[in-house]
Protein backbone atom coordinates (compact mmCIF):
# COMPACT_ATOMS: atom_id res chain seq x y z
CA UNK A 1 -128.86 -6.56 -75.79
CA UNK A 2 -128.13 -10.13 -76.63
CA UNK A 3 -124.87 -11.67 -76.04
CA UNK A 4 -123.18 -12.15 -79.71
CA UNK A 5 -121.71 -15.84 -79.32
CA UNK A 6 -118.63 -16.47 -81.04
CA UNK A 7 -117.87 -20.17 -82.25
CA UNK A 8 -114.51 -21.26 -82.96
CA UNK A 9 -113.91 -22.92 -86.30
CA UNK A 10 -113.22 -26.96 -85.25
CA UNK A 11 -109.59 -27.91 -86.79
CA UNK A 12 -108.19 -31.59 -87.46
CA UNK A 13 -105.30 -33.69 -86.30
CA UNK A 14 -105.88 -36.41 -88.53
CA UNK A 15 -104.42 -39.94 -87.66
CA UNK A 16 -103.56 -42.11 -90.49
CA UNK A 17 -101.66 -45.51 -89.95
CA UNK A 18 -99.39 -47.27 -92.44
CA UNK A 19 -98.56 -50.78 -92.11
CA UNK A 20 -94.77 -52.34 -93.60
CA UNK A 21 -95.31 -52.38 -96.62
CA UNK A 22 -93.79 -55.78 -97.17
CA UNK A 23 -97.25 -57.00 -94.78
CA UNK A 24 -99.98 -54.72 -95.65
CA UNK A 25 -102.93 -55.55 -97.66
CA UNK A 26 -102.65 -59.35 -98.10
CA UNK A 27 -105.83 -59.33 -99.74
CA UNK A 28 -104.86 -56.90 -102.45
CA UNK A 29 -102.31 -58.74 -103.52
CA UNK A 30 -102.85 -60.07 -107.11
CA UNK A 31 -104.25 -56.80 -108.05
CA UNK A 32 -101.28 -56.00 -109.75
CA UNK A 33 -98.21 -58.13 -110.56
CA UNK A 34 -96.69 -59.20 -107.39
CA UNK A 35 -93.46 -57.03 -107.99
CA UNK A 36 -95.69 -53.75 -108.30
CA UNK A 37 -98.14 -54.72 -104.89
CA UNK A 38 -96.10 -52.62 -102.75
CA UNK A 39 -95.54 -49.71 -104.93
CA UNK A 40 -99.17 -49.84 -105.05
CA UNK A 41 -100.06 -50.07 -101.45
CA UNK A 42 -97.79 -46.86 -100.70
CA UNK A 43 -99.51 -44.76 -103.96
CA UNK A 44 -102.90 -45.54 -102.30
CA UNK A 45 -101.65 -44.01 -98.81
CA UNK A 46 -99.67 -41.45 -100.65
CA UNK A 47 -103.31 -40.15 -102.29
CA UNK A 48 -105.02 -40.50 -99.04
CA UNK A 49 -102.57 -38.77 -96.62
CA UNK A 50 -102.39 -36.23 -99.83
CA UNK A 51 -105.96 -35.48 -99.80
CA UNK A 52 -106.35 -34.89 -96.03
CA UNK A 53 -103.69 -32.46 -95.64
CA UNK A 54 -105.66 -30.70 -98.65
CA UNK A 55 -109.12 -30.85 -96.62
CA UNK A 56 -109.96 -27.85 -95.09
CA UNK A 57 -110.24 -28.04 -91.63
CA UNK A 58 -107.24 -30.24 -91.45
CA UNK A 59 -104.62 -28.80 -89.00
CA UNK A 60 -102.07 -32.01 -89.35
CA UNK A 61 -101.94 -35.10 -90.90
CA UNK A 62 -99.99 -37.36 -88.32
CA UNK A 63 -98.59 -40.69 -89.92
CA UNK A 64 -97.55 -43.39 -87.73
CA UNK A 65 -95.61 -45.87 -89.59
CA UNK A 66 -92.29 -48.37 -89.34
CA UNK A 67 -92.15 -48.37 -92.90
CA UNK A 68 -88.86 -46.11 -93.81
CA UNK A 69 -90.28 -45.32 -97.06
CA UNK A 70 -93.50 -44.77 -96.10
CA UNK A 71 -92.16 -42.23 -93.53
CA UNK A 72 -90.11 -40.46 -96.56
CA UNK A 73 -92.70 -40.43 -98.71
CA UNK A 74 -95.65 -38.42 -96.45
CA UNK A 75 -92.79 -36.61 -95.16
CA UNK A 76 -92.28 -35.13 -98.96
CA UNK A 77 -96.41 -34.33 -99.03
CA UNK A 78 -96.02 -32.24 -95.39
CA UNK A 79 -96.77 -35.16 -92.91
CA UNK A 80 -95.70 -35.51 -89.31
CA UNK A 81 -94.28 -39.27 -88.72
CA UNK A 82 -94.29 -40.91 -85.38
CA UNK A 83 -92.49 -44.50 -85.38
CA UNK A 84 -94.95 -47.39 -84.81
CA UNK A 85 -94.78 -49.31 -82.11
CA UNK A 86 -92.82 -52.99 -82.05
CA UNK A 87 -96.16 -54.59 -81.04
CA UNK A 88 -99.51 -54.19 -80.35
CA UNK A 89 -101.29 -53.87 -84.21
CA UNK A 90 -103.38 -51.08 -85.78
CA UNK A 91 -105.15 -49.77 -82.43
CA UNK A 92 -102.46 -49.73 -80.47
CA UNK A 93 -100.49 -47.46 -82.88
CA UNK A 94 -103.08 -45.58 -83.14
CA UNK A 95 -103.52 -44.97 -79.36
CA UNK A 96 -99.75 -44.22 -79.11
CA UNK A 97 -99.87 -41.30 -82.27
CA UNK A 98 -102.37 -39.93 -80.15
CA UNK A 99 -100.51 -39.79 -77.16
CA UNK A 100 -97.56 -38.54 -78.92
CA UNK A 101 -99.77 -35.63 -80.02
CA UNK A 102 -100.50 -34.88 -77.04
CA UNK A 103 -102.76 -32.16 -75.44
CA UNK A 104 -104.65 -30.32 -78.40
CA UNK A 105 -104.92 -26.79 -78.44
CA UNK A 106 -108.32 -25.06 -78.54
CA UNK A 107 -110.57 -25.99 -81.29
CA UNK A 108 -108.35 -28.96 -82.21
CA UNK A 109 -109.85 -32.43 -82.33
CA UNK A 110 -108.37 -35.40 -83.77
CA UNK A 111 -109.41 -38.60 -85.93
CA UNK A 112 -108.05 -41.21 -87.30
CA UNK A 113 -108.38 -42.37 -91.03
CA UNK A 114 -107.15 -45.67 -92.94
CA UNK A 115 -104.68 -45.01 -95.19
CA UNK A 116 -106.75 -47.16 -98.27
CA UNK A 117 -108.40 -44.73 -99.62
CA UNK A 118 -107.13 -43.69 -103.00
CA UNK A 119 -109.89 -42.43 -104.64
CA UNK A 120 -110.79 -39.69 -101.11
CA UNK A 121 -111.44 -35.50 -101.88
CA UNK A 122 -110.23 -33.28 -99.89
CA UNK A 123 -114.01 -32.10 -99.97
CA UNK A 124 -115.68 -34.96 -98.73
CA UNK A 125 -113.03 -35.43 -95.75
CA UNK A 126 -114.09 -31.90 -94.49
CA UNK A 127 -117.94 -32.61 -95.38
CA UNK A 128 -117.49 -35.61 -92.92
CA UNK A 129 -115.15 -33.72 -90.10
CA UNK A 130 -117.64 -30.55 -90.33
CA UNK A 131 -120.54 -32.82 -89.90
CA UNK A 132 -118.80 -34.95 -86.78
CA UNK A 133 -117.73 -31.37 -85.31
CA UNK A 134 -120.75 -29.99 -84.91
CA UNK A 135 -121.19 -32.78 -81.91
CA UNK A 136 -118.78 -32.55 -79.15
CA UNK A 137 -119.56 -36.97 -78.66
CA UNK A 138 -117.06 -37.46 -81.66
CA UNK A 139 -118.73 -40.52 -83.76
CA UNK A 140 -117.80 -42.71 -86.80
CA UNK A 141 -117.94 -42.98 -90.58
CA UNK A 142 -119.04 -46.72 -91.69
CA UNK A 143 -117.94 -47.92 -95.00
CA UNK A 144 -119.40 -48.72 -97.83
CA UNK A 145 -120.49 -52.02 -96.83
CA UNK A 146 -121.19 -50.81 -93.63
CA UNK A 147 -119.44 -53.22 -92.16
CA UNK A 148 -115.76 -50.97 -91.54
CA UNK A 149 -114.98 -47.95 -90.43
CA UNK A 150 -113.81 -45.25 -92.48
CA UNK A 151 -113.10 -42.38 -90.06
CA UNK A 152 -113.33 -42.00 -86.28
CA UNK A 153 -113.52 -38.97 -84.30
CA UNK A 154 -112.99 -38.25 -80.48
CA UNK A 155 -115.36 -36.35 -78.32
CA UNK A 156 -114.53 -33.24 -77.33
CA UNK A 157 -111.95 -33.83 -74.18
CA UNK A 158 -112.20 -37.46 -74.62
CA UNK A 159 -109.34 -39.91 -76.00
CA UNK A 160 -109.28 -41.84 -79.22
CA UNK A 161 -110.61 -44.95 -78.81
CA UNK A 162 -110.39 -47.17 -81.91
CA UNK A 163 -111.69 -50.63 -82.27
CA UNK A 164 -110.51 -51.34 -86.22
CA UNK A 165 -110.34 -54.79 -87.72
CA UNK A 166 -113.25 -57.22 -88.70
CA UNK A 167 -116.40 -55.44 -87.79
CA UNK A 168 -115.27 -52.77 -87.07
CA UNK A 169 -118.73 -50.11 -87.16
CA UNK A 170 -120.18 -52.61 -84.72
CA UNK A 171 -117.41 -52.73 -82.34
CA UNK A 172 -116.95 -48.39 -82.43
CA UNK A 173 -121.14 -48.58 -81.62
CA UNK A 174 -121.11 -50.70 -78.92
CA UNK A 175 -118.28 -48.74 -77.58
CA UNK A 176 -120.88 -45.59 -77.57
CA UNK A 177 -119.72 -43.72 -81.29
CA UNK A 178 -122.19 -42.11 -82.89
CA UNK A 179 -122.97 -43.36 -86.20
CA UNK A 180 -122.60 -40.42 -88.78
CA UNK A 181 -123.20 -41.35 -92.39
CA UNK A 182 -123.52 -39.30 -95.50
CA UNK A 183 -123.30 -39.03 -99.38
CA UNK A 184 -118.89 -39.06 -99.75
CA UNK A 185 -118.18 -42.19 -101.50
CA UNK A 186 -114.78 -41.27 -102.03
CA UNK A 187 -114.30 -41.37 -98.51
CA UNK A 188 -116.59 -44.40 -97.66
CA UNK A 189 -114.99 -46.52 -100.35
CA UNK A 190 -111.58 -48.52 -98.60
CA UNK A 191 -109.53 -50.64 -100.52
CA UNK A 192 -108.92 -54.20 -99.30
CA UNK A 193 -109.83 -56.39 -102.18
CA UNK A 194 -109.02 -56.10 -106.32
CA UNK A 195 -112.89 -55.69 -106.55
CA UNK A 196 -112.73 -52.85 -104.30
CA UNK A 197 -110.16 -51.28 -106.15
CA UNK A 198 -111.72 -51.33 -109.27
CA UNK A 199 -115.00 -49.50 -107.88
CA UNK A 200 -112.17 -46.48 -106.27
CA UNK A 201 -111.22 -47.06 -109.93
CA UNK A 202 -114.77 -45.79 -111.27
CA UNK A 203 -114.84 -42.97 -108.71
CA UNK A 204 -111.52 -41.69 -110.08
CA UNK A 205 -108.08 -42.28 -108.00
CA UNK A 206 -105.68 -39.81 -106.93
CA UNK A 207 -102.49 -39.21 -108.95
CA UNK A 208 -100.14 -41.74 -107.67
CA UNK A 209 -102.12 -44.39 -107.77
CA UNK A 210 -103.89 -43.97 -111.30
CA UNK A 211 -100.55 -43.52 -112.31
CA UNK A 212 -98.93 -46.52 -110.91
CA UNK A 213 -102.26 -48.40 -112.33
CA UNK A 214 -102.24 -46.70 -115.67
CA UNK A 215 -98.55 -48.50 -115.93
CA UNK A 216 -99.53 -51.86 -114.77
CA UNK A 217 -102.28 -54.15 -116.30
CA UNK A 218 -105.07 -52.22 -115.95
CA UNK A 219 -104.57 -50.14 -119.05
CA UNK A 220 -104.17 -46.35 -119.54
CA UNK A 221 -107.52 -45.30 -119.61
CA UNK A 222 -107.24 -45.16 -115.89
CA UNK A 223 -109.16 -42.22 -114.38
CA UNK A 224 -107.75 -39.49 -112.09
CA UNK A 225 -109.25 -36.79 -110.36
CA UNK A 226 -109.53 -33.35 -112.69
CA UNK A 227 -108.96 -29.96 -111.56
CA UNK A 228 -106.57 -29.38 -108.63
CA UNK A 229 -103.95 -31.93 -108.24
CA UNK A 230 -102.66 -32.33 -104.46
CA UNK A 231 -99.31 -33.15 -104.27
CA UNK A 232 -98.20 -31.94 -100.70
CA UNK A 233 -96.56 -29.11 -99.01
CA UNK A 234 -98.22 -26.81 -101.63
CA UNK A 235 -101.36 -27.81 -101.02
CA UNK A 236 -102.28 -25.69 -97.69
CA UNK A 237 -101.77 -22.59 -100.18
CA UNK A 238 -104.86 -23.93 -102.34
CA UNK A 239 -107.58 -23.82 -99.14
């Protein structure tokens, strides 16, 4: 009789890195009155740490952040926080989240995702983690442009090795990361520019940040996403 193999169901720590919002996403700014840029940079991490702890699949959603009100804020939606280092930049705090997580238990793997991603579904975040756990060699999601990097995976018993900034798909191949790209163009859409925020715009945002938008100058007739709303805590009960 053949052996009846039993696979274990991959789960997520998911990574996601805020800047101070009094520094993050200088090219943004002019999007919306200066007085509403940071209000808007914390809606747009708000919706994206929202939707990954709504993706099935997702164990945690581990936010590593100086930012006191950034660190209240995922807190309320059912984040874990882990203080950002003094120095070092984006890849460094990534590097020390991940060593604050620490071992992983079985069937745990962990990625890291930019925070600038208002318009993400829960559904495409676990299209893309189902697709890069079906290889134990971990890989990346390009953006868009295919220029950045979206979401990185580790291999299985490897570390978290990111290589964000300026060319950043490049720099995670050369380091040996698969390439994995598919059709989730909520997720592959990042927000650094107004242009860019107006095409997360035409995908449809998450609450907070349609909201915040729908108050500001771009009008009312800003879209949201329809259906299920994911506003935190709460959410794990929807999967």
């Amino acid at each position: 009789m053949r052996a009846v193999r039993h696979y274990r169901r991959v789960e997520w720590t998911v990574l996601v890195p805020i800047k101070l919002l009094a520094v993050a996403k200088t090219r943004l700014r002019g999007a919306v009155g200066e007085e509403r840029h940071e209000s808007l940079v914390l809606a747009m991490a708000q919706d994206t740490v929202a939707a990954a702890l709504a993706a099935p699949g997702t164990a945690e959603v581990v936010v590593v952040t100086a930012d006191a009100a950034v660190a209240a804020a995922v807190a309320a939606l059912g984040a874990r926080r882990v203080p950002e280092p003094l120095r070092g930049g984006l890849n460094a705090a990534l590097t020390h989240a991940a060593s604050v997580v620490g071992a992983l238990p079985p069937g745990r793997r962990i990625a890291a995702l930019p925070a600038d991603l208002p318009a993400l579904r829960p559904d495409e975040l676990a299209a893309a983690l189902t697709t890069l756990g079906a290889s134990r060699d971990g890989g990346y999601v390009p953006d868009f442009a295919g220029t950045g990097t979206v979401l990185l995976a580790a291999p299985v018993g490897g570390v978290l090795a990111p290589r964000f900034g300026p060319g950043s798909a490049a720099a995670h191949a050369r380091a040996g990361a698969p390439r994995v790209a598919g059709d989730w163009p909520t997720l592959r859409h990042d927000v650094d520019t107004a242009d860019d925020l107006a095409a997360a715009v035409r995908l449809g945002l998450g609450p907070r940040t349609a909201a915040l938008l729908g108050n500001a100058e771009w009008g009312r007739a800003v879209p949201a996403h329809t259906g299920t709303e994911w506003p935190g805590p709460e959410c794990r009960a929807l999967r």
